[in-house]
Protein backbone atom coordinates (compact mmCIF):
# COMPACT_ATOMS: atom_id res chain seq x y z
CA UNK A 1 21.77 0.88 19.89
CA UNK A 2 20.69 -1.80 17.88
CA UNK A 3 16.91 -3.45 19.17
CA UNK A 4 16.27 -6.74 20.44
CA UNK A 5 15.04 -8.56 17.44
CA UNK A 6 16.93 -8.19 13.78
CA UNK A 7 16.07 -9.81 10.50
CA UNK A 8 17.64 -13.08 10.27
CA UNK A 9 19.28 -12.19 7.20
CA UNK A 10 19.48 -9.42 4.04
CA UNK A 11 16.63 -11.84 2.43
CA UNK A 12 14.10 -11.45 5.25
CA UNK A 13 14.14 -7.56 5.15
CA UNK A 14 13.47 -8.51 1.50
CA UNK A 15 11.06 -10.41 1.50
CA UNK A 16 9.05 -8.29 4.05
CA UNK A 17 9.67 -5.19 1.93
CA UNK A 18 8.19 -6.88 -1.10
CA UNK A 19 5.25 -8.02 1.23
CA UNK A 20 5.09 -4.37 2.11
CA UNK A 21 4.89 -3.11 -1.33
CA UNK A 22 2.89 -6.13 -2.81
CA UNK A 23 -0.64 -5.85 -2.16
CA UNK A 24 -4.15 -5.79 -3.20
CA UNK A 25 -3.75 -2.73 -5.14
CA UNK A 26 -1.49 -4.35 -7.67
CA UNK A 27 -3.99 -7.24 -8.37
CA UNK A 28 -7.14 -4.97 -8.47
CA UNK A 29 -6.40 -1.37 -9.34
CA UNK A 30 -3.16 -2.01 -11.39
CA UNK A 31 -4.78 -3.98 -14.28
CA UNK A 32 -7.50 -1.56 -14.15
CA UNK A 33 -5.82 1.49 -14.20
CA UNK A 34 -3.23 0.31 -16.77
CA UNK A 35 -5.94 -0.37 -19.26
CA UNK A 36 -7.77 3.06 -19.40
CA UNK A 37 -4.36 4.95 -19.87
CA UNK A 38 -2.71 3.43 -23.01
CA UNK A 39 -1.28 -0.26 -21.90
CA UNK A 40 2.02 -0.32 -22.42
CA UNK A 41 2.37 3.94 -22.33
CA UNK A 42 1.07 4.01 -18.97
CA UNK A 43 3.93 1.33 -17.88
CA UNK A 44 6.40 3.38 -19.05
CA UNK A 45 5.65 6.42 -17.16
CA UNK A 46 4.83 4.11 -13.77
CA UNK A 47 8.28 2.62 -14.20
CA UNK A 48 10.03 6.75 -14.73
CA UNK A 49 8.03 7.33 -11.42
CA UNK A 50 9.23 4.39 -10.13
CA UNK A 51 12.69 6.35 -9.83
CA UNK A 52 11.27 9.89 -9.28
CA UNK A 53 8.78 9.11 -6.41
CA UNK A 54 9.22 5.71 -4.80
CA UNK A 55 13.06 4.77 -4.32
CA UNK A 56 13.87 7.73 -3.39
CA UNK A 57 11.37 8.04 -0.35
CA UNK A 58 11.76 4.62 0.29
CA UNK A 59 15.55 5.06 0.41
CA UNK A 60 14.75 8.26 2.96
CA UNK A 61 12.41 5.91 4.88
CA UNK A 62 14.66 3.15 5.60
CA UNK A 63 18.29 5.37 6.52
CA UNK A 64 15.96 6.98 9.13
CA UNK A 65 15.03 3.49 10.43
CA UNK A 66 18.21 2.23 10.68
CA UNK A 67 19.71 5.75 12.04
CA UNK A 68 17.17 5.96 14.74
CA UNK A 69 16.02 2.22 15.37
CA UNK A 70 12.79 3.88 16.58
CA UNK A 71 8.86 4.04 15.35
CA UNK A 72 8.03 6.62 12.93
CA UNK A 73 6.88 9.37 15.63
CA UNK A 74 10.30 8.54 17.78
CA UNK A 75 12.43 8.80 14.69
CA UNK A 76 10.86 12.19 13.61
CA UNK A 77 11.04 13.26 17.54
CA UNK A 78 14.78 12.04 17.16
CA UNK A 79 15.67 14.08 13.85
CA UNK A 80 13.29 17.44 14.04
CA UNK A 81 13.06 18.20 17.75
CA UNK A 82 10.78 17.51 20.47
CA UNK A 83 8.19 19.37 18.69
CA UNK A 84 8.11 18.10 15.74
CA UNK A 85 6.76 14.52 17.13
CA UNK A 86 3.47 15.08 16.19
CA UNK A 87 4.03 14.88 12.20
CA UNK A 88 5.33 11.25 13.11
CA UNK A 89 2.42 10.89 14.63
CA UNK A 90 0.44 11.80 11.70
CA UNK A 91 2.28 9.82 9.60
CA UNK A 92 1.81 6.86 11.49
CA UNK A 93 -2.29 7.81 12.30
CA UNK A 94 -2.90 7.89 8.37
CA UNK A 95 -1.11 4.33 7.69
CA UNK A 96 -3.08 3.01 10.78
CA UNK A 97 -6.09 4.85 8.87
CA UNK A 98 -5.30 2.76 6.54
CA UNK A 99 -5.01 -0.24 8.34
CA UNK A 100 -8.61 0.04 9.41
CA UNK A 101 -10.56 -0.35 6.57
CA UNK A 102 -7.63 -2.92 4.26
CA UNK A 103 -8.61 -5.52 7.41
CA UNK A 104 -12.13 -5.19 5.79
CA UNK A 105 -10.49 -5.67 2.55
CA UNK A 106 -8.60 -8.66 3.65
CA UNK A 107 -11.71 -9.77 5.42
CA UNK A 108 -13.23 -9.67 2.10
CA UNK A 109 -10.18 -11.71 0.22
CA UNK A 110 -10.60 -14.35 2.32
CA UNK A 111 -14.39 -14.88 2.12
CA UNK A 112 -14.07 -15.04 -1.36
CA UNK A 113 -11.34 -17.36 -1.62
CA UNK A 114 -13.43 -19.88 0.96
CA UNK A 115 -16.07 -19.49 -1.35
CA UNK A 116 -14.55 -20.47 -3.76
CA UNK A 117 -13.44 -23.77 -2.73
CA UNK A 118 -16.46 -24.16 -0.83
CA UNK A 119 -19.62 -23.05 -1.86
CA UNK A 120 -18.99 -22.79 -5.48
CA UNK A 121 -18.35 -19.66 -6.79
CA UNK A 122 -18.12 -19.79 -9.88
CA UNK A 123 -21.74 -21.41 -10.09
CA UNK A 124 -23.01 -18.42 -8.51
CA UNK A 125 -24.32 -14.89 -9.83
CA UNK A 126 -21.11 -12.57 -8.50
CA UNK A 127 -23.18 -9.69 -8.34
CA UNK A 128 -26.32 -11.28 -6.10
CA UNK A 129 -23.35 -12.95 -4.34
CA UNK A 130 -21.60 -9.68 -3.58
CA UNK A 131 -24.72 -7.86 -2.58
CA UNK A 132 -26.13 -10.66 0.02
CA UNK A 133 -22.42 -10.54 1.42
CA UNK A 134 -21.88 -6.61 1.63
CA UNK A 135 -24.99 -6.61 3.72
CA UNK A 136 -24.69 -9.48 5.96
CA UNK A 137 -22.91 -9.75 9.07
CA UNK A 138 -20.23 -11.79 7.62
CA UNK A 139 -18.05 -9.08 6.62
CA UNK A 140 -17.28 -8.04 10.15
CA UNK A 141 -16.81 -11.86 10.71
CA UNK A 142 -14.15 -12.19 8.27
CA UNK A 143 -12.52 -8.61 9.04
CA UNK A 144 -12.33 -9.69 12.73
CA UNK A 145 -10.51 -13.15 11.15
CA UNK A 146 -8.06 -11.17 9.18
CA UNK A 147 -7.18 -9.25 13.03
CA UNK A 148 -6.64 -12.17 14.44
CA UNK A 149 -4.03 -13.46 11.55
CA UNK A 150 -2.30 -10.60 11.44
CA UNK A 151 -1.76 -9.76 14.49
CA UNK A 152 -0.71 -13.40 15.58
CA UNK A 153 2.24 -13.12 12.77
CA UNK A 154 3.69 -10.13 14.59
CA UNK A 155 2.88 -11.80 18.03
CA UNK A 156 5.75 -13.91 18.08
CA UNK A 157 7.88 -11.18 17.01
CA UNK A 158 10.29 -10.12 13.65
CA UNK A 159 12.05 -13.48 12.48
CA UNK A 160 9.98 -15.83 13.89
CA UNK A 161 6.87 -14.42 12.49
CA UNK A 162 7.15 -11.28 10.63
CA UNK A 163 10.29 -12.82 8.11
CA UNK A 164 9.02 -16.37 8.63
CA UNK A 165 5.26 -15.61 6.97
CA UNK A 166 6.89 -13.56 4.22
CA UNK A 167 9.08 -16.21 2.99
CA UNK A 168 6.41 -18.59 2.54
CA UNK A 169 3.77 -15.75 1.35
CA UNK A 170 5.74 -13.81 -1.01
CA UNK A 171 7.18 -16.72 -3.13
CA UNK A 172 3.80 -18.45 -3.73
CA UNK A 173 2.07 -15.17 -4.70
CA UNK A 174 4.60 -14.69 -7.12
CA UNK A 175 4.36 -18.45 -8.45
CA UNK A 176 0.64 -18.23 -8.38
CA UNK A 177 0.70 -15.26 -10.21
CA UNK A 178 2.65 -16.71 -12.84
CA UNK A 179 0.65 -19.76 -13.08
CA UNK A 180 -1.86 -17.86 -13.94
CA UNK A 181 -0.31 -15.57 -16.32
CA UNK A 182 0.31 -18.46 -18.43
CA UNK A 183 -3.03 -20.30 -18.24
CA UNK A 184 -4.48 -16.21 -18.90
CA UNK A 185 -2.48 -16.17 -22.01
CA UNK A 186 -3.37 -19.34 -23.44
CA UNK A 187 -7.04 -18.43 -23.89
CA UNK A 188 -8.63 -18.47 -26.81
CA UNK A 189 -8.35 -14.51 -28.06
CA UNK A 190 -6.11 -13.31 -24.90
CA UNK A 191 -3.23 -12.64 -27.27
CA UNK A 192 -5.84 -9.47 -28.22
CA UNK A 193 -5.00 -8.21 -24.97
CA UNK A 194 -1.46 -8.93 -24.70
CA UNK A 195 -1.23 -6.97 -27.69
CA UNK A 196 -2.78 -4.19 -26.10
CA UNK A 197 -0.89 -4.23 -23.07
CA UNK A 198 2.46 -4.33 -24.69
CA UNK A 199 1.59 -2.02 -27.56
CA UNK A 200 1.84 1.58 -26.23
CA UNK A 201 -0.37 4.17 -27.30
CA UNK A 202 1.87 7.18 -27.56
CA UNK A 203 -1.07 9.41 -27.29
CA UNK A 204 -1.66 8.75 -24.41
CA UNK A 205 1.43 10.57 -23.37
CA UNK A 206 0.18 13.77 -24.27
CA UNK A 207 -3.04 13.03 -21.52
CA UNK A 208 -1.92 15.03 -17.79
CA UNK A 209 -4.06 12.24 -16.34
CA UNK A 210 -2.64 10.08 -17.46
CA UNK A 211 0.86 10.88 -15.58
CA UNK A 212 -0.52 11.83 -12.56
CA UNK A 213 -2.62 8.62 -12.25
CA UNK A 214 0.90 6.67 -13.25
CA UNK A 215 2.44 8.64 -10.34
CA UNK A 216 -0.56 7.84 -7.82
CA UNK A 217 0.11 4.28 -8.53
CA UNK A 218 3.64 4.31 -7.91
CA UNK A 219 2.96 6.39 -4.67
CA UNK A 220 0.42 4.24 -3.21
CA UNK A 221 1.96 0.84 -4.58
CA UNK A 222 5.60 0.72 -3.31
CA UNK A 223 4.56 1.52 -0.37
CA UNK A 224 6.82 5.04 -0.28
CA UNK A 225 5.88 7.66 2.62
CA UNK A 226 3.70 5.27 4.73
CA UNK A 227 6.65 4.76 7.59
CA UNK A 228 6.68 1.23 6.70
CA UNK A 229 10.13 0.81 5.37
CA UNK A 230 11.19 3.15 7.92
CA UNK A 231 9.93 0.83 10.47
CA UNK A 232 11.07 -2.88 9.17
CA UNK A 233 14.51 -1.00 8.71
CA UNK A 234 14.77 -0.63 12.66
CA UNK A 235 15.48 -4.31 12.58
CA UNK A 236 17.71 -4.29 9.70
CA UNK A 237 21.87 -5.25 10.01
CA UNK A 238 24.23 -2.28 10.60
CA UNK A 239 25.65 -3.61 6.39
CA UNK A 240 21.75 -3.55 5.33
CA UNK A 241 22.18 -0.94 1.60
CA UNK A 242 19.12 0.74 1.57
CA UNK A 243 19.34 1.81 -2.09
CA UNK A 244 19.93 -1.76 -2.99
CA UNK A 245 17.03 -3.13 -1.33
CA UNK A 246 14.53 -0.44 -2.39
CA UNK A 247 15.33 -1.20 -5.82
CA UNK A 248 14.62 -4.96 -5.15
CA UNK A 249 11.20 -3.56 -3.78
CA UNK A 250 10.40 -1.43 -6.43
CA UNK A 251 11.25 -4.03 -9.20
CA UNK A 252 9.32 -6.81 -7.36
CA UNK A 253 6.13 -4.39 -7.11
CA UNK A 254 6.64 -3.69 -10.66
CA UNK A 255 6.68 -7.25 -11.98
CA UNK A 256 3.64 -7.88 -9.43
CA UNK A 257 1.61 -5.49 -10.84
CA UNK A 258 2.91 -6.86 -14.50
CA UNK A 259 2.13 -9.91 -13.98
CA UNK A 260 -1.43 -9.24 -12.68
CA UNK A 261 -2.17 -7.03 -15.60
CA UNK A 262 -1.01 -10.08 -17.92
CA UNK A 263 -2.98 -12.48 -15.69
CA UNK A 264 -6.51 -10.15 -15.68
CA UNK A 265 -6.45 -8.43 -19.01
CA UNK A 266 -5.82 -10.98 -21.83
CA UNK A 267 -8.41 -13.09 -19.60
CA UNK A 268 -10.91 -9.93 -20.12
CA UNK A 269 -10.45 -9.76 -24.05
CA UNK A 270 -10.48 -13.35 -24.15
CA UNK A 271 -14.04 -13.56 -22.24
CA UNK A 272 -15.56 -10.62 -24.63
CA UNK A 273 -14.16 -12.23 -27.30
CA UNK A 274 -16.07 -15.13 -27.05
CA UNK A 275 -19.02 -13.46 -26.97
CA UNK A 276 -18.62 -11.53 -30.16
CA UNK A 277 -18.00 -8.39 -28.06
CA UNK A 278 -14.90 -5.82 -28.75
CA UNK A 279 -12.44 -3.61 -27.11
CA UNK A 280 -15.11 -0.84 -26.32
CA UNK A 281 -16.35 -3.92 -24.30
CA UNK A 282 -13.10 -4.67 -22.63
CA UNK A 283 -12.47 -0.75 -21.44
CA UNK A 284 -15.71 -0.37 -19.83
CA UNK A 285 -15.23 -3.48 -17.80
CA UNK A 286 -12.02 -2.46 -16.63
CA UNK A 287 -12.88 0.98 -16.40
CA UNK A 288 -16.00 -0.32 -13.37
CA UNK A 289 -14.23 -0.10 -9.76
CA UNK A 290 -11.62 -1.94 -7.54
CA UNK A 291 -14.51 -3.97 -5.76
CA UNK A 292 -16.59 -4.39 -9.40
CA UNK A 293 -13.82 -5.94 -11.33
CA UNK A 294 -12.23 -7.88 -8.28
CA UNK A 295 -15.39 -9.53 -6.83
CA UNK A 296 -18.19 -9.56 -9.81
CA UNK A 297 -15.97 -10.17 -13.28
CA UNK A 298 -13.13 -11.85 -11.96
CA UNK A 299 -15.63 -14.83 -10.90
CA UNK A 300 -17.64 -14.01 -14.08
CA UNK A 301 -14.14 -14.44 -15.88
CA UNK A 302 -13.26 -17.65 -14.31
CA UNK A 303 -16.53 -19.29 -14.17
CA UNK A 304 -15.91 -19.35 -18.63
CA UNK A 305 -12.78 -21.38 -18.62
CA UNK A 306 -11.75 -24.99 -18.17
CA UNK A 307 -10.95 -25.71 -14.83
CA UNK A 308 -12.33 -22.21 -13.21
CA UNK A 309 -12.67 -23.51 -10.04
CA UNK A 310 -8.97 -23.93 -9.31
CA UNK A 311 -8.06 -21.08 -10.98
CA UNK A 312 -10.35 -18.84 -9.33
CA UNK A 313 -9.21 -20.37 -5.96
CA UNK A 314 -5.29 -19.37 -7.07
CA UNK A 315 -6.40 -15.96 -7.77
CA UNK A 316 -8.18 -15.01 -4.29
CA UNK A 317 -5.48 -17.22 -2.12
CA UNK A 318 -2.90 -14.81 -4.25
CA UNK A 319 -5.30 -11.84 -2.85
CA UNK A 320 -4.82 -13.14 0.13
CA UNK A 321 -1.08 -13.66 0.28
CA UNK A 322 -1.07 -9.77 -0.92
CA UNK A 323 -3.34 -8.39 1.68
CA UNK A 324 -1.75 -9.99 4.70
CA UNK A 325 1.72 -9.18 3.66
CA UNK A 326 1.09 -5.77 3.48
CA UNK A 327 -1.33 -6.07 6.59
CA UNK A 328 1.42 -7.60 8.72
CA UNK A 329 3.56 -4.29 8.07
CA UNK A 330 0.81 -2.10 8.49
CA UNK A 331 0.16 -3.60 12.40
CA UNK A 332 3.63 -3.61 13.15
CA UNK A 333 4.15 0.18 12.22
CA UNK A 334 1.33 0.65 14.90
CA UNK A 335 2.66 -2.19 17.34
CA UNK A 336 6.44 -0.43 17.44
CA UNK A 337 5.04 3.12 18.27
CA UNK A 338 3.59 1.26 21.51
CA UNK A 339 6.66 -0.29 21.88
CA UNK A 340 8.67 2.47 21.60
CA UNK A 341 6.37 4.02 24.48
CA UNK A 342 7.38 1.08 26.94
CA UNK A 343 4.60 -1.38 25.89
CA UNK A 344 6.12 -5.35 25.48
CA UNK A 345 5.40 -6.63 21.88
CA UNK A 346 2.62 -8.83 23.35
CA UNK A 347 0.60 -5.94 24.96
CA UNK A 348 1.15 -3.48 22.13
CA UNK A 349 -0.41 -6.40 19.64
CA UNK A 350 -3.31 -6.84 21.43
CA UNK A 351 -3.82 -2.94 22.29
CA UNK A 352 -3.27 -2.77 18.39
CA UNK A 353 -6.04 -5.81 17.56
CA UNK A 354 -8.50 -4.90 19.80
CA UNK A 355 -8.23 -1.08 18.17
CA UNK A 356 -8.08 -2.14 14.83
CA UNK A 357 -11.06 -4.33 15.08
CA UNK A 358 -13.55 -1.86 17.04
CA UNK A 359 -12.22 0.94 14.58
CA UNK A 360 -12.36 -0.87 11.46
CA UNK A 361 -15.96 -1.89 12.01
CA UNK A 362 -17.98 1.29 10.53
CA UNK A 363 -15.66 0.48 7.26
CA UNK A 364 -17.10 -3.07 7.83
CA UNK A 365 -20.80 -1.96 8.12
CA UNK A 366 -20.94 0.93 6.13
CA UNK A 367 -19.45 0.68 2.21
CA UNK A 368 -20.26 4.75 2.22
CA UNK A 369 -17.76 5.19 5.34
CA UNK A 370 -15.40 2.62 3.44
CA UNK A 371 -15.12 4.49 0.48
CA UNK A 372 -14.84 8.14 2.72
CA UNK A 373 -11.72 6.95 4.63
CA UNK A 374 -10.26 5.79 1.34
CA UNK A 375 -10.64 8.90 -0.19
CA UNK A 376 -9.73 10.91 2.96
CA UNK A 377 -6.46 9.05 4.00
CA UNK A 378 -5.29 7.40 0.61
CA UNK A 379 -4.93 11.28 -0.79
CA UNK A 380 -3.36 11.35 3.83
CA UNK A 381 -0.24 9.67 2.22
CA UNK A 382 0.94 12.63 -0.13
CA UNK A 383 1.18 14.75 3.23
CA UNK A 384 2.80 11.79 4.77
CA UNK A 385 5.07 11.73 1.66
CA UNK A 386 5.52 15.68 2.33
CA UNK A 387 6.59 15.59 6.15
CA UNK A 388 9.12 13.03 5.23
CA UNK A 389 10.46 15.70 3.24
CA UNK A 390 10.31 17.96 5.96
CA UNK A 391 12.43 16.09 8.17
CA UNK A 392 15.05 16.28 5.53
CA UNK A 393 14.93 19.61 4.63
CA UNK A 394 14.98 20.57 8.15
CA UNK A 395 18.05 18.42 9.10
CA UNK A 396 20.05 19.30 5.80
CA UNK A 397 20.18 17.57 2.18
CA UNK A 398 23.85 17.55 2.96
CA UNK A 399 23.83 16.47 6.64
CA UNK A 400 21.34 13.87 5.96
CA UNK A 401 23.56 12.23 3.42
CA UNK A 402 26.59 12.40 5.56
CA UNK A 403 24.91 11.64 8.95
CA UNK A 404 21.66 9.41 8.72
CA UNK A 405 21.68 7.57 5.29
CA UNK A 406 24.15 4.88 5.90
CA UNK A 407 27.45 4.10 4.53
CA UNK A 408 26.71 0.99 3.22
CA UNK A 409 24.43 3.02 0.88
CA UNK A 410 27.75 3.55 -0.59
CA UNK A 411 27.73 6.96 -3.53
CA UNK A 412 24.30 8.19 -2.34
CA UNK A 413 26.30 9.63 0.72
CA UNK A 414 28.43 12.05 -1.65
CA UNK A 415 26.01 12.26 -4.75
CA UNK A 416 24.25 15.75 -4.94
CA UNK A 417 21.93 14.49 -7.04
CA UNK A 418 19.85 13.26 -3.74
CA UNK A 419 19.96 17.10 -3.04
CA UNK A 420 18.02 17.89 -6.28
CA UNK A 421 15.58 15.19 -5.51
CA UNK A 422 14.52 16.02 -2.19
CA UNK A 423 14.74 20.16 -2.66
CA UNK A 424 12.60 20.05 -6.27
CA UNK A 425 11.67 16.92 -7.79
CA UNK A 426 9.96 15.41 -4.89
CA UNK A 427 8.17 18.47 -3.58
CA UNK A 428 6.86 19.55 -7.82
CA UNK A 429 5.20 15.54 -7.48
CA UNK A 430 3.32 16.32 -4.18
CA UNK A 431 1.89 19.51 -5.48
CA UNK A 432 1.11 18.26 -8.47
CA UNK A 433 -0.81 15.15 -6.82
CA UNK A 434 -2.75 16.86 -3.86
CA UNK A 435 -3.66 19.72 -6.52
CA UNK A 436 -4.71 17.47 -9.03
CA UNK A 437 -6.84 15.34 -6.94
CA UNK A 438 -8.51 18.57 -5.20
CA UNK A 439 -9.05 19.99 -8.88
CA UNK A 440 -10.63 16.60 -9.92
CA UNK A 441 -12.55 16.72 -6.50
CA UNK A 442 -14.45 20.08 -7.49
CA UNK A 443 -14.46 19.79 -11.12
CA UNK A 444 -16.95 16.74 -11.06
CA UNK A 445 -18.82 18.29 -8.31
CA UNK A 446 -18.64 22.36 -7.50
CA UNK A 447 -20.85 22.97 -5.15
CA UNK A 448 -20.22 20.10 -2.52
CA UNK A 449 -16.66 20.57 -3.21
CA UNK A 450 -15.85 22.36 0.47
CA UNK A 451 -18.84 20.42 2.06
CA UNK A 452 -16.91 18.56 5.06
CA UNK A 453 -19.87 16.08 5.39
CA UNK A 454 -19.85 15.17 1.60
CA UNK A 455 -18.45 11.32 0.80
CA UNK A 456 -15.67 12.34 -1.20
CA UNK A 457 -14.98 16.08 -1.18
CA UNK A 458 -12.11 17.92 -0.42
CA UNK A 459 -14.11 19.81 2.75
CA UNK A 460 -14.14 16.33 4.46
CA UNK A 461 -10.42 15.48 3.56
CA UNK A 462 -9.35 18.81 4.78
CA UNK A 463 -11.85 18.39 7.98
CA UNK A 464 -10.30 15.38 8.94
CA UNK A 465 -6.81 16.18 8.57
CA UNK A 466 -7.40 18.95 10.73
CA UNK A 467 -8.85 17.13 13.72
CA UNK A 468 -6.27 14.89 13.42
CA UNK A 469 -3.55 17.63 13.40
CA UNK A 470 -5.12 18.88 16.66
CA UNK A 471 -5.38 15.74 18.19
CA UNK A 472 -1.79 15.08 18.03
CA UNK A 473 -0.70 18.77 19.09
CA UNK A 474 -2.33 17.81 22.27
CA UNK A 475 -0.72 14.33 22.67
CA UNK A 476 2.78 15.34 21.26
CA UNK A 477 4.19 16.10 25.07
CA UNK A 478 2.66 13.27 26.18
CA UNK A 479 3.96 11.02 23.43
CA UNK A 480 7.46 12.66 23.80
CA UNK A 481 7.56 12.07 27.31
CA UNK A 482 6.59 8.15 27.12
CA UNK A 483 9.54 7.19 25.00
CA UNK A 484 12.13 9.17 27.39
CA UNK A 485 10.51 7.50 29.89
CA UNK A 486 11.26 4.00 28.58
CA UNK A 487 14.73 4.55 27.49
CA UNK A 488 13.89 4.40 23.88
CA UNK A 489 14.21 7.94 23.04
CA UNK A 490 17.13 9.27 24.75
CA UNK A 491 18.16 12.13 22.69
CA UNK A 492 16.60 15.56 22.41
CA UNK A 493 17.28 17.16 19.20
């Protein structure tokens, strides 16, 4: 049965997948990462994991969406069994996880594009600037402000405010981001860095790390295993080709992240440039953290060039447009579980706020906490990515082509080649992910490797996923029971 509210039309799924995909990560941690592993080499092997990792879960996400028209738990309830509810649950838990901490994030966007236009930012010292913000009160201020946006965009529901603030958002973040891609490679010594970027260093292809940092990005990126897709897809038209718009997705992410490595690094070279520096220079910049490069050099950056001001203002209010895209599908993965449970749209969005805000404020307070529940539920999504599998495997490669991808997906229903995918290709990329970041984890430190308390070992990631496990083992019945109950889950698989 088809729900209530449906995208207006193919272009408003669209556009909220690429708000979905399109986020902070590919302005901050894209340029950043890109630079350390080879330029142009490292592009190469995002865009082969492009097709490897991300369509193809994203394709899995959305014909379960559209099969079920349910929330992630009730689809996995619908598909596995009864039983099985709870790894919906946990899929659904780690994106609101997530959600927690990137309202902080968005919190932070917007401070700095305000101060930008109105305390002059780029007359300040970033790092002083940084430092009396991180430890004010203001971040909870502006995290609490990001709630309030958000959740009033899925308030008045999928067309009118989901598809509505995605049209506008997603075509001026791409404009902006062009705009300043060209006034980035008009500096004075940024053609240093294009050459860089677009120069690969086939070295580089020989460096492990390298590839399994490439297929982090395209994991976390795209957007592929978070239940996001899944859920926009449960107001997508009965003709809606899932393997046509997850390519659209996963090419608009690309060209994102593109043009915000064009935008950031030629900028970089041409800053060290002026100042007689060299590429050793550059790498170490770009080699400091999300929140160093974003919210010390960027303004550093800007502050050097004619007309930094306005610049500096397009590059945060692009920030923005990134964080609350993907922040708007992040709240309504959370909002349609409720709904799914009998809740009306405008209880389950403030239920969702009010959580979101009380939860998200250690993350606000505490960078140490912040930087835990990254660690903890960022490395959350490769599970997530795993029990997607699951629910595959467990209903068939075969069935699942036949019976819940679509047939507007046209040859993927008869092409064995999804088979292969989902029974080795995807499974070798999980292992070699969660083992490689584990590996990493007690490599740089051994003995507080298995401590649960530790900031960023693999004790506390395992700790945590374990509670969480429990948690929803206890709530499963409960959960299963609530969506029979409202009419929303009516089969028992």
């Amino acid at each position: 049965m088809l729900p209530k509210e449906l995208f207006a039309s193919r272009w408003g799924i669209i556009f909220a997948g690429l708000g979905m995909a399109v986020g902070t990560g590919n302005l901050w941690r894209f340029p950043r990462i890109v630079s350390q592993y080879g330029g142009g080499a490292f592009m190469l092997v995002w865009l082969l994991f492009l097709f490897l990792w991300a369509l193809p879960l994203i394709i899995i996400e959305m014909s379960i969406g559209k099969k079920t028209r349910l929330g992630v738990v009730g689809s996995f309830a619908k598909l596995m069994g009864d039983k099985s509810a709870w790894m919906g649950t946990f899929v659904a838990f780690v994106t609101a996880a997530i959600t927690f901490y990137y309202t902080v994030v968005t919190g932070w966007c917007l401070k700095y594009f305000f101060a930008t236009v109105f305390q002059g930012l780029v007359k300040k010292d970033p790092i002083h600037f940084w430092n009396g913000f991180s430890t004010s009160l203001e971040p909870i201020f502006f995290h609490l402000f990001a709630i309030v946006i958000g959740c009033a965009i899925i308030y008045v529901g999928v067309v009118k405010g989901i598809e509505r603030a995605n049209k506008i958002m997603i075509p001026a973040l791409f404009f902006i981001l062009l705009v300043a891609c060209i006034r980035s490679i008009t500096l004075p010594g940024a053609l240093q860095g294009l050459d860089f970027l677009f120069s690969p260093n086939l070295k580089e292809l020989g460096n492990l790390k390298m590839w399994l940092n490439a297929l982090s990005q395209a994991a976390w990126s795209t957007g592929a295993g978070w239940g996001l897709m899944l859920t926009y897809s449960v107001y997508s038209h009965k003709k809606e080709n899932p393997v046509l718009t997850a390519t659209t997705l996963g090419f608009g992410d690309y060209v994102a992240s593109l043009l915000a490595a064009v935008t950031v690094i030629p900028a970089v070279f041409s800053f060290f440039a002026s100042q007689g520096a060299g590429k050793e220079q550059v790498l170490q910049v770009m080699a400091e953290g999300n929140r160093g490069l974003t919210f010390t050099w960027i303004p550093t950056l800007f502050a050097k060039i004619p007309a930094g001001t306005v610049f500096l203002a397009l590059f945060f209010l692009a920030l923005c447009f990134a964080a609350f895209s993907s922040l708007i599908s992040q709240l309504e993965l959370i909002t349609r579980i409720f709904m799914d449970t009998g809740f009306s749209r405008r209880k389950a969005v403030v239920i969702v706020g009010a959580a979101c805000f009380v939860l998200g404020l250690p993350s606000a307070i505490f960078m140490g906490f912040f930087d835990n529940q990254d660690w903890v539920w960022g490395l959350g999504l490769m599970v997530s990515g795993a029990f997607f599998l699951m629910l595959v495997l467990k209903v068939g490669p075969k069935k699942f082509r036949k019976e819940v991808v679509p047939e507007s997906a046209g040859w993927l229903q008869k092409s064995r080649v999804f088979d292969f995918f989902v029974k080795f290709l995807l499974p070798v990329q999980i292992v070699a992910m969660l083992g490689w970041w584990f590996w990493d984890s007690y490599k740089s430190n051994p003995k507080n490797w298995l401590n649960p308390f530790a900031q960023s070992s693999v004790g506390t990631v395992l700790l945590q996923w374990i509670l969480a496990v429990c948690v929803f083992l206890l709530i499963n019945k409960l959960l299963v029971r609530k969506m029979k109950e409202s009419g929303n889950l009516t089969v028992d698989s």
